[in-house]
C-alpha atoms as a PDB file:
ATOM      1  CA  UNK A   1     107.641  67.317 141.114  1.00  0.00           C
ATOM      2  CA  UNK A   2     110.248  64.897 141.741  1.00  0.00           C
ATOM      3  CA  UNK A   3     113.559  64.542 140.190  1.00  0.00           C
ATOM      4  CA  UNK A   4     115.915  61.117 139.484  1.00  0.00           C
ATOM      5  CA  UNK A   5     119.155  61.751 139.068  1.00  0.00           C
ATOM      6  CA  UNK A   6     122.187  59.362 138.292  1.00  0.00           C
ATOM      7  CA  UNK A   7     125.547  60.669 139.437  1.00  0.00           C
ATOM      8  CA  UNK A   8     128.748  59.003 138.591  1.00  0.00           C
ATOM      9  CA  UNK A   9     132.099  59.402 140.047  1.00  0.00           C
ATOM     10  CA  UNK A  10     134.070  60.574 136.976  1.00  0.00           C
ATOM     11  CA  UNK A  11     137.213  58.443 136.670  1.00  0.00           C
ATOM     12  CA  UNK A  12     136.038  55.657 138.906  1.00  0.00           C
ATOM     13  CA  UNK A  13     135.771  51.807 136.954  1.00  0.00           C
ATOM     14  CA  UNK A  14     135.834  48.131 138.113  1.00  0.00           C
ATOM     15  CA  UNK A  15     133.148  49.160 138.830  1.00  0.00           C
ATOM     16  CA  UNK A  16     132.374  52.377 137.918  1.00  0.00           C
ATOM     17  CA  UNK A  17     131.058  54.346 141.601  1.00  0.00           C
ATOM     18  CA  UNK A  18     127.549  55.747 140.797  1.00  0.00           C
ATOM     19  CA  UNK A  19     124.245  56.062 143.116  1.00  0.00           C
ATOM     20  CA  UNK A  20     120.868  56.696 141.721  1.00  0.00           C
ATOM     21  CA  UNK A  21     118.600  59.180 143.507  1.00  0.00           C
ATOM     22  CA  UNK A  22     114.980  60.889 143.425  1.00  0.00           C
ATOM     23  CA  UNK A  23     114.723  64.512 145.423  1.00  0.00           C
ATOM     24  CA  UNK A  24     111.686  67.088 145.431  1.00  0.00           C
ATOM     25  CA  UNK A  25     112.519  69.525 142.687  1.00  0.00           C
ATOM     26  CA  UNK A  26     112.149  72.050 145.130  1.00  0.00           C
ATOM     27  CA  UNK A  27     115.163  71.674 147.388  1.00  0.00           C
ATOM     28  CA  UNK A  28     118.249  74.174 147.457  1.00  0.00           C
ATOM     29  CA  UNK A  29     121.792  73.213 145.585  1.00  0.00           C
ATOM     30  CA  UNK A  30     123.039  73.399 148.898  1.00  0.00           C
ATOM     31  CA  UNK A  31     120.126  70.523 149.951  1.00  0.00           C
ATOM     32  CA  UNK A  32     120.827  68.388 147.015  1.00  0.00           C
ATOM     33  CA  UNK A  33     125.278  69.111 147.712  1.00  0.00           C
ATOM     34  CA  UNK A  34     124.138  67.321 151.278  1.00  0.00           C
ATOM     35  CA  UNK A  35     122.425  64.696 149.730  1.00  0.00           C
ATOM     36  CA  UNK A  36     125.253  63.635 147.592  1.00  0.00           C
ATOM     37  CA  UNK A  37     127.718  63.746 150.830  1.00  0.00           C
ATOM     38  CA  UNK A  38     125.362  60.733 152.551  1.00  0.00           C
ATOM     39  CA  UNK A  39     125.358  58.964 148.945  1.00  0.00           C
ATOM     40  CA  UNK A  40     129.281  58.407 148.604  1.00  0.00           C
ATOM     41  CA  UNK A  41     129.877  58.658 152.370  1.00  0.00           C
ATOM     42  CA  UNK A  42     131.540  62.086 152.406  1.00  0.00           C
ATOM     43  CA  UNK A  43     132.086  63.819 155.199  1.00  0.00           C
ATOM     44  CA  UNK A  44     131.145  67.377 154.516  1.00  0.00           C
ATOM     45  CA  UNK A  45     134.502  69.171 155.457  1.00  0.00           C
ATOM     46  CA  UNK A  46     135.484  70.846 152.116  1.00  0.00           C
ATOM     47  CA  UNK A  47     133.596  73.644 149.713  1.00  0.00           C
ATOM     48  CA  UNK A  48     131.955  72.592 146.517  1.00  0.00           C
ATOM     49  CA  UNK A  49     130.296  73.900 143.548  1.00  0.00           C
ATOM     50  CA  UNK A  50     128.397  72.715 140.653  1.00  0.00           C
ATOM     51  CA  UNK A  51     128.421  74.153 137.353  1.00  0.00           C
ATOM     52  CA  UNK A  52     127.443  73.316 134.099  1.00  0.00           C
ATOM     53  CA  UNK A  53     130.843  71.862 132.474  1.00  0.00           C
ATOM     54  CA  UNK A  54     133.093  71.660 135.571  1.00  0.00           C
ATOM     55  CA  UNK A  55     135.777  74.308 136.356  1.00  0.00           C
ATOM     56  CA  UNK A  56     135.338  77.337 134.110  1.00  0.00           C
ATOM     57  CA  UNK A  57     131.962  76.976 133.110  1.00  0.00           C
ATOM     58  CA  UNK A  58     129.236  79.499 134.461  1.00  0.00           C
ATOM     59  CA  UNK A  59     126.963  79.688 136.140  1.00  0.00           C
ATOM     60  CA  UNK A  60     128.787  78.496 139.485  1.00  0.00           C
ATOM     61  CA  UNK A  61     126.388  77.484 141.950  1.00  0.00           C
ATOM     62  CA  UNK A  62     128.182  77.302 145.680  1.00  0.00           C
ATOM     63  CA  UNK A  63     129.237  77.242 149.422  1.00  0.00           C
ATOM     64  CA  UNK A  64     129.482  80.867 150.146  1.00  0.00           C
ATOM     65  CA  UNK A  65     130.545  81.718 154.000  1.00  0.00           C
ATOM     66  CA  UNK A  66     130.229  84.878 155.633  1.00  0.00           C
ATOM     67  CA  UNK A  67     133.889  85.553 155.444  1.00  0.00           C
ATOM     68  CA  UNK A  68     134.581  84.469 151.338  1.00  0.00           C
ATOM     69  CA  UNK A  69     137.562  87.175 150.507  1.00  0.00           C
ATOM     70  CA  UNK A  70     135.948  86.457 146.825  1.00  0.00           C
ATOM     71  CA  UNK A  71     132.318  87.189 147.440  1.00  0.00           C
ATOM     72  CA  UNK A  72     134.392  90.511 148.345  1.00  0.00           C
ATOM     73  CA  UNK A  73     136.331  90.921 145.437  1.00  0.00           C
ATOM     74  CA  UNK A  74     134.060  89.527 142.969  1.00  0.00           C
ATOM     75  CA  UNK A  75     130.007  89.672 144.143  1.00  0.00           C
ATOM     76  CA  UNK A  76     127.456  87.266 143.865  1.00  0.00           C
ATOM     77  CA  UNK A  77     125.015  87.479 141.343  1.00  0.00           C
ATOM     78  CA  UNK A  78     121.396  88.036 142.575  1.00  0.00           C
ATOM     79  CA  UNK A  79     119.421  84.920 142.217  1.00  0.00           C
ATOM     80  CA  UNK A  80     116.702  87.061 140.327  1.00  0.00           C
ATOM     81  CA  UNK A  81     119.198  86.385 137.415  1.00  0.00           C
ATOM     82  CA  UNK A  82     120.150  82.730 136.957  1.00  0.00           C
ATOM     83  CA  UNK A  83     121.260  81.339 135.482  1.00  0.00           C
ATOM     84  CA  UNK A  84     122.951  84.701 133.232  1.00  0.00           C
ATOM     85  CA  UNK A  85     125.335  85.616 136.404  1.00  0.00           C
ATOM     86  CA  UNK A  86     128.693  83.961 136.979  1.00  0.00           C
ATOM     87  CA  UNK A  87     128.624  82.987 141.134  1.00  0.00           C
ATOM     88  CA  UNK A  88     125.211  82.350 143.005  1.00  0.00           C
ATOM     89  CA  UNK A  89     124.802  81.282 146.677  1.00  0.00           C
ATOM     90  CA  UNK A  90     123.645  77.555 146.551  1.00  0.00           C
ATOM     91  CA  UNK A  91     121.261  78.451 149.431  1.00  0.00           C
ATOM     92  CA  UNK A  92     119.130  80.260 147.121  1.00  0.00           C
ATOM     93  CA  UNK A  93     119.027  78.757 143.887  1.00  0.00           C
ATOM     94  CA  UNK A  94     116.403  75.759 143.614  1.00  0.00           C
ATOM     95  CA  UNK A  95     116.767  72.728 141.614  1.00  0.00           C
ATOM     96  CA  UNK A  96     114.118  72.933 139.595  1.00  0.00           C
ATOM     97  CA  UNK A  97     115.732  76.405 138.079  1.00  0.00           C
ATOM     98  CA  UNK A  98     118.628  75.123 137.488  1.00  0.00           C
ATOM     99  CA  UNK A  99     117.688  71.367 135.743  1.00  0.00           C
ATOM    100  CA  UNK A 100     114.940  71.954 133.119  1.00  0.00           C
ATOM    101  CA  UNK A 101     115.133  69.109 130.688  1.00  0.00           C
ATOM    102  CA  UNK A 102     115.606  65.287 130.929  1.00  0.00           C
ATOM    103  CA  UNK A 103     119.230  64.238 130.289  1.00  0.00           C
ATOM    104  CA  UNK A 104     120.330  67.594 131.280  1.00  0.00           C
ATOM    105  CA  UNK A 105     124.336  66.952 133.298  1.00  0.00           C
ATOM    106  CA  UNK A 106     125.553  69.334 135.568  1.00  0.00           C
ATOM    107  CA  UNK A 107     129.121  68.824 137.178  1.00  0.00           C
ATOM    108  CA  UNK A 108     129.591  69.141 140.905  1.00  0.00           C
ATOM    109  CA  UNK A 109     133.013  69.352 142.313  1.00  0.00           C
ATOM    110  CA  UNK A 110     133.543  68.625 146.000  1.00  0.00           C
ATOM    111  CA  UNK A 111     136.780  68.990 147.772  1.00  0.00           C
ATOM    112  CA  UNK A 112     139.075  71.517 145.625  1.00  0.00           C
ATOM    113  CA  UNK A 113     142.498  70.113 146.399  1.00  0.00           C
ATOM    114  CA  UNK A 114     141.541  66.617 145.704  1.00  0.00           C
ATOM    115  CA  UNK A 115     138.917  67.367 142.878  1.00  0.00           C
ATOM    116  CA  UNK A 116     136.747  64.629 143.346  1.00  0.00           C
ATOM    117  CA  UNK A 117     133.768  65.059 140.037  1.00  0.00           C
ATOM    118  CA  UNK A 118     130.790  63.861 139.758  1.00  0.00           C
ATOM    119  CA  UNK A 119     128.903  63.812 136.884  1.00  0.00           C
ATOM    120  CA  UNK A 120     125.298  64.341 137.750  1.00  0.00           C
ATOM    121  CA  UNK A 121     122.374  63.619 134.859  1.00  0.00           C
ATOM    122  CA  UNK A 122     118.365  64.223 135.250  1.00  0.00           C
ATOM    123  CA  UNK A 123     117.121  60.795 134.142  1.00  0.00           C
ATOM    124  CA  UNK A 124     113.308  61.044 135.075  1.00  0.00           C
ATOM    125  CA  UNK A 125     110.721  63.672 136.169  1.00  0.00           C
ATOM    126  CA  UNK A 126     107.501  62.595 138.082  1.00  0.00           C
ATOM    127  CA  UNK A 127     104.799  64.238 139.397  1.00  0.00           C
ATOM    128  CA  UNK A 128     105.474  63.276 142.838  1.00  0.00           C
ATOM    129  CA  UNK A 129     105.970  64.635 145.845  1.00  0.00           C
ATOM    130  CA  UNK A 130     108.410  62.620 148.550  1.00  0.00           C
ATOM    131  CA  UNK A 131     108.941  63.452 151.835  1.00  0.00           C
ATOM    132  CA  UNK A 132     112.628  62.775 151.845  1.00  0.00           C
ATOM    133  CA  UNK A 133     115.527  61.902 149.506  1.00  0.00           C
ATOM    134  CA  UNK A 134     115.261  58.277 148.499  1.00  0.00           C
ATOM    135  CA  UNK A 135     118.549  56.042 147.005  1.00  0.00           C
ATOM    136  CA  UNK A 136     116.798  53.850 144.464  1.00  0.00           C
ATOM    137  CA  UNK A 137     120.095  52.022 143.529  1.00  0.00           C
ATOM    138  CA  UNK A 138     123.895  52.063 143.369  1.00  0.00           C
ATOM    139  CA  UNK A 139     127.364  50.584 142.360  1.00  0.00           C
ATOM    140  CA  UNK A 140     130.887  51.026 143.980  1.00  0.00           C
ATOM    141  CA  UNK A 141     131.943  51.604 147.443  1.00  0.00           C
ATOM    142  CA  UNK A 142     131.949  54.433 149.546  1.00  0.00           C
ATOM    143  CA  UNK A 143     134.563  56.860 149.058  1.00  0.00           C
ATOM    144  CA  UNK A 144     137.154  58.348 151.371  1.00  0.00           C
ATOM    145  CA  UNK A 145     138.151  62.049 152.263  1.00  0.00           C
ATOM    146  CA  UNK A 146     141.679  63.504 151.774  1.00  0.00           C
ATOM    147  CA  UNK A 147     143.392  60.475 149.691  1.00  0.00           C
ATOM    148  CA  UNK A 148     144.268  62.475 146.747  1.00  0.00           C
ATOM    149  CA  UNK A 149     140.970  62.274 144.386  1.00  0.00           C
ATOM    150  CA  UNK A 150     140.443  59.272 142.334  1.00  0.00           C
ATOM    151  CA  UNK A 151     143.982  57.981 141.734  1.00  0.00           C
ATOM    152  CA  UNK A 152     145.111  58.415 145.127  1.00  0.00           C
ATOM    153  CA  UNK A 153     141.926  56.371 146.199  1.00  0.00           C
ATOM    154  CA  UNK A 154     142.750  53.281 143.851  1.00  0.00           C
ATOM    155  CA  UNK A 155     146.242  53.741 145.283  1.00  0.00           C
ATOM    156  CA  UNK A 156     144.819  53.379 148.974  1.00  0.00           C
ATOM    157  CA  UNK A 157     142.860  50.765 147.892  1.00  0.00           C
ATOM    158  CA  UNK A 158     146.050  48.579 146.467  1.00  0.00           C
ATOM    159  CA  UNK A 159     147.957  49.382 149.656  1.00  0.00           C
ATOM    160  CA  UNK A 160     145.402  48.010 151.551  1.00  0.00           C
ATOM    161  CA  UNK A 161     144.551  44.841 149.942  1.00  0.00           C
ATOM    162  CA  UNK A 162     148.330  43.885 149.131  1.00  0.00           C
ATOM    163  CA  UNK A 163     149.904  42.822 152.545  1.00  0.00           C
ATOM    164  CA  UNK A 164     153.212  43.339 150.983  1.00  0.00           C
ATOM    165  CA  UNK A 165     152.528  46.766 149.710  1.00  0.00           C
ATOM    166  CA  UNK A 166     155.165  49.462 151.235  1.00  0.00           C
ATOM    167  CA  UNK A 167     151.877  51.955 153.082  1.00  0.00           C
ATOM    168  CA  UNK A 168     149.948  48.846 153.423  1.00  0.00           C
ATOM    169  CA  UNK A 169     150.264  49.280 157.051  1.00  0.00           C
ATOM    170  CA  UNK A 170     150.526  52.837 157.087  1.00  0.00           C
ATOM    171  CA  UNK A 171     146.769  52.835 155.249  1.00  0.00           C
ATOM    172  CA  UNK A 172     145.372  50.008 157.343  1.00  0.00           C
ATOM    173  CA  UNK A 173     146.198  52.531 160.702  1.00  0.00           C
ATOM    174  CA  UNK A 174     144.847  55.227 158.694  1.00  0.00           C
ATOM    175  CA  UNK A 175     141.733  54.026 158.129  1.00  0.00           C
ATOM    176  CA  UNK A 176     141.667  51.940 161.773  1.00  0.00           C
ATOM    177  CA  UNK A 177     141.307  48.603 159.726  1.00  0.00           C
ATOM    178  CA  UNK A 178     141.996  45.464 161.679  1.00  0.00           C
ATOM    179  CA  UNK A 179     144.773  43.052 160.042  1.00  0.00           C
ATOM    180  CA  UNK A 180     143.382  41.180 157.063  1.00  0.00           C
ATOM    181  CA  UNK A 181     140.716  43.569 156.535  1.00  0.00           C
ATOM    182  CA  UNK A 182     140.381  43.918 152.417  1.00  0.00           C
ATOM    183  CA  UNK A 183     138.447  47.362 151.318  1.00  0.00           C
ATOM    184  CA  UNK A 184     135.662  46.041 148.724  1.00  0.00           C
ATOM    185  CA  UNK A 185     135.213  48.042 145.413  1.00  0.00           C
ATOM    186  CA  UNK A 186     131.821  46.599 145.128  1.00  0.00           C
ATOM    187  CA  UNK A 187     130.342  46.834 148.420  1.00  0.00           C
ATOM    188  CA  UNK A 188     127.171  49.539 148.955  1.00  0.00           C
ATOM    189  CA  UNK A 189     124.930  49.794 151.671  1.00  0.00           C
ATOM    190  CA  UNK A 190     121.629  50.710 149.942  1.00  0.00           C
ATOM    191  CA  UNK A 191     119.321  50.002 153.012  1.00  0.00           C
ATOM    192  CA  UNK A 192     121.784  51.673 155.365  1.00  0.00           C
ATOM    193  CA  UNK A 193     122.058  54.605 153.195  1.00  0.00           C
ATOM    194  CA  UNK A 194     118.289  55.324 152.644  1.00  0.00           C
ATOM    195  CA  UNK A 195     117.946  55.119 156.585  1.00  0.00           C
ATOM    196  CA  UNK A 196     121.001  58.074 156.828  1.00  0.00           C
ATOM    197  CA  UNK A 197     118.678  60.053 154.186  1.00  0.00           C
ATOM    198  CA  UNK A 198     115.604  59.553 156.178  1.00  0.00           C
ATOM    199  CA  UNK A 199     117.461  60.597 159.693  1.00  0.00           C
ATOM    200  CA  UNK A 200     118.900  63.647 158.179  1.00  0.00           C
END
């Protein structure tokens, strides 16, 4: 089966930042937490979960490395038991265990310092099987690592379309923008992005 999922950038407006997407039911949380990287042009370079509320909801479905000090202190749950445990390894648990109705939301958190949440809702099920991820649609630009979560982007954003702005320059080196360079809210690369999906 195949899954459609919309996933919105909680906090983001003018416009709000959301992608569409349809996945084989079958693929890992840690599959799927890739997929969502290429769709809002992360990077992959922080850890992530998704749960079923957002922080302190279970169960918590995650990047686990050999070396977690709290896989040590606190186990994982086997995935034999999902979704009744409180931690699972994301490599193991499918999608289609954890999604089982239409309009079913799940929150996935990526980058814990900067908190960036996305609301993710199952909006169609189909009997299909794809071959790859596939972007079917989308609103809002690409977002940016390390800027301080949704505020601090919107911040970034005004310093670098105000020429007068104190870190307009400051930003504009950051990001290796050339002078007059504006960052567009509403600009998204579907094409471009289904061809990243299809490489990778």
């Amino acid at each position: 089966m195949a899954f459609t999922f919309k996933i919105k950038i909680k906090g983001s407006a003018k416009p709000p930042i959301w992608r569409k997407v349809k996945v084989n039911e079958s693929i890992s949380f840690d599959d799927f937490h890739n997929v969502i990287q290429i769709l809002f042009g992360w990077e992959n370079c922080h850890m992530y979960q998704f749960s079923p509320r957002g922080w302190g909801s279970n169960p918590r479905i995650m990047c686990i490395f050999d070396d977690d000090e709290e896989v040590e202190t606190r186990p994982l749950s086997s995935p034999n038991t999902f979704p009744f445990g409180e931690k699972y390894n994301a490599k193991k648990i499918m999608l289609g265990n954890g999604f089982l109705q239409l309009k079913q939301k799940m929150v996935y958190i990526y980058d814990f310092g900067d908190e960036w949440t996305h609301i993710i809702e199952l909006v169609e099920i189909t009997d299909e099987v794809i071959l790859h991820p596939v972007c079917l649609s989308g609103k809002g630009s690409n977002l940016e690592e390390d800027c301080g979560g949704i505020g601090g982007f919107y911040y970034m954003v005004d310093a670098i379309n105000d020429p007068k702005h104190p870190e307009h320059k400051e930003y504009r080196e950051w990001l290796g923008m050339e002078r007059g360079e504006k960052w567009d809210l509403n600009a998204f690369d579907l094409e471009g992005t289904n061809e990243v999906l299809r490489e990778v």
